[in-house]
Protein backbone atom coordinates (compact mmCIF):
# COMPACT_ATOMS: atom_id res chain seq x y z
CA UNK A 1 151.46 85.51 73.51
CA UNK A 2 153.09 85.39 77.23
CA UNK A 3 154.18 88.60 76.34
CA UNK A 4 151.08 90.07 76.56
CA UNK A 5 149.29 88.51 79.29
CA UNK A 6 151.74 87.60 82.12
CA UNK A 7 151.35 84.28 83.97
CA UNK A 8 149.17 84.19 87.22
CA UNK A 9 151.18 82.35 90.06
CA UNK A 10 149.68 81.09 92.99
CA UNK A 11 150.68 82.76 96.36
CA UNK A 12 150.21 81.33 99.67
CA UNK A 13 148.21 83.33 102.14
CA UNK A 14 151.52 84.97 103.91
CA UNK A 15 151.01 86.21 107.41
CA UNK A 16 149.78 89.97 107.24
CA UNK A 17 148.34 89.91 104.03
CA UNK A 18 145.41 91.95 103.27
CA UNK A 19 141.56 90.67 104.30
CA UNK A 20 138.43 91.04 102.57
CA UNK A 21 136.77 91.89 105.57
CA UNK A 22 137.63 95.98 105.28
CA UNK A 23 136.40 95.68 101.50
CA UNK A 24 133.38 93.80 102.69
CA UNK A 25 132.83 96.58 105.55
CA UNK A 26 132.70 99.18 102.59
CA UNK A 27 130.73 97.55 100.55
CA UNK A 28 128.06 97.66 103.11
CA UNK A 29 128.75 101.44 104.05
CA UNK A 30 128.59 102.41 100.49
CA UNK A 31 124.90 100.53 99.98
CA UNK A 32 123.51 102.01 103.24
CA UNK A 33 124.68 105.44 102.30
CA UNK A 34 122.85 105.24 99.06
CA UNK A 35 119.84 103.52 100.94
CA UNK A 36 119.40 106.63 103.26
CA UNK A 37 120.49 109.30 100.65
CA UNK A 38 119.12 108.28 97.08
CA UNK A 39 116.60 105.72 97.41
CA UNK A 40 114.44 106.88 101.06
CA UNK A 41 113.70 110.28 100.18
CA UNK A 42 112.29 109.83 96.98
CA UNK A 43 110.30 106.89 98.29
CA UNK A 44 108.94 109.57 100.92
CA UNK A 45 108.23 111.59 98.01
CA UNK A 46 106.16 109.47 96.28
CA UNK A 47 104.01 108.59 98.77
CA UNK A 48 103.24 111.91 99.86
CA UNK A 49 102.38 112.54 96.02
CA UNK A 50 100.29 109.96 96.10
CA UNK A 51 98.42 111.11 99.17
CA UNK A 52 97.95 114.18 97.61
CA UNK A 53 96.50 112.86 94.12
CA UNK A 54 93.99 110.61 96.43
CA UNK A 55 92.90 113.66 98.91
CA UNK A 56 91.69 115.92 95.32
CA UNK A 57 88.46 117.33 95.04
CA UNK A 58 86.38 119.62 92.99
CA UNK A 59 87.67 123.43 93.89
CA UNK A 60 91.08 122.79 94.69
CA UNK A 61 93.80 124.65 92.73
CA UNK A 62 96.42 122.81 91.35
CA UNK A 63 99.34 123.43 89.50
CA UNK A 64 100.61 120.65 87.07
CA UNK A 65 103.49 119.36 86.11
CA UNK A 66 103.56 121.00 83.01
CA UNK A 67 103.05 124.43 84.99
CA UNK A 68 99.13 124.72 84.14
CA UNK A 69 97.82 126.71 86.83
CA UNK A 70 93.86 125.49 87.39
CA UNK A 71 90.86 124.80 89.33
CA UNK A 72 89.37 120.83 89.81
CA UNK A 73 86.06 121.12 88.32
CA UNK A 74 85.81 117.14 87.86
CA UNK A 75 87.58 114.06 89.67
CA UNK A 76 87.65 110.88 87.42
CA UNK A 77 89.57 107.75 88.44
CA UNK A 78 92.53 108.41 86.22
CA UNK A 79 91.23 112.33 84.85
CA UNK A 80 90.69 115.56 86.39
CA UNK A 81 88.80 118.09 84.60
CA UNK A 82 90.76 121.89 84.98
CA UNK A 83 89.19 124.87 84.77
CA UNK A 84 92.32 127.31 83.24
CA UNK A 85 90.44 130.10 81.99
CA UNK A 86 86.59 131.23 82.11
CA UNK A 87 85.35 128.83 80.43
CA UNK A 88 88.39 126.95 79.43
CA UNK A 89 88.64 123.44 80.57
CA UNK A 90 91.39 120.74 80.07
CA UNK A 91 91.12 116.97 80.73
CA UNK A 92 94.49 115.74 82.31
CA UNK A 93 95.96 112.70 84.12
CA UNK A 94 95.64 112.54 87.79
CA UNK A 95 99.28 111.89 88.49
CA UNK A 96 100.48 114.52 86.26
CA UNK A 97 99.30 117.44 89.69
CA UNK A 98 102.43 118.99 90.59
CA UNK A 99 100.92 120.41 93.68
CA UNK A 100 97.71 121.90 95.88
CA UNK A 101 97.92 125.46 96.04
CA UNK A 102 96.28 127.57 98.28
CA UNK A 103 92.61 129.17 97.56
CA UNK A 104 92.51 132.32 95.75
CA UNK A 105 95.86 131.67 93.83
CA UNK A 106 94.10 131.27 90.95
CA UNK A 107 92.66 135.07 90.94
CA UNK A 108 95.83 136.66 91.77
CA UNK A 109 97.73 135.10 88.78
């Protein structure tokens, strides 16, 4: 079996051996660069979604997230009633808006 799995001897600390404290010091680098890269912007992201899913109104045009291009005929506290078509209206979820578009996209598409 010690063929296999070698036997672990005990070394004393010799002068000049290697710290932990560089390993330690990337550690932390590596967690901050995901912090600012990964994890802040999308937390900016959501809360400027959810601004925008608190500011809607009847007669704004929204696209969804499923690419439903629409007007807000109705505001519900977890609905939104669309308007796709001419008579053509959709329930969907409030956090599935995509985005506010500008007035009058809705007649040029």
């Amino acid at each position: 079996m010690n063929a296999l799995i070698p036997d672990a001897w005990a070394q004393a600390a010799a002068p000049g051996a290697p710290s932990q404290v560089p390993m330690l010091i990337l550690m932390v680098a590596f967690v901050g660069v995901f912090y600012f890269l990964l994890i802040r912007p999308q937390q900016k992201k959501a809360k400027e979604h959810q601004a925008l899913i608190a500011k809607l109104a009847a007669g704004d045009e929204v696209v969804t997230t499923g690419g439903i291009l629409g007007k807000v005929t109705d505001v519900g506290d977890s609905f939104i009633t669309l308007e796709i078509a001419e008579g053509v209206r959709v329930k969907v979820q409030r956090f599935q808006v995509a985005q506010l578009m500008p007035k009058g996209t809705l007649r040029s598409a």
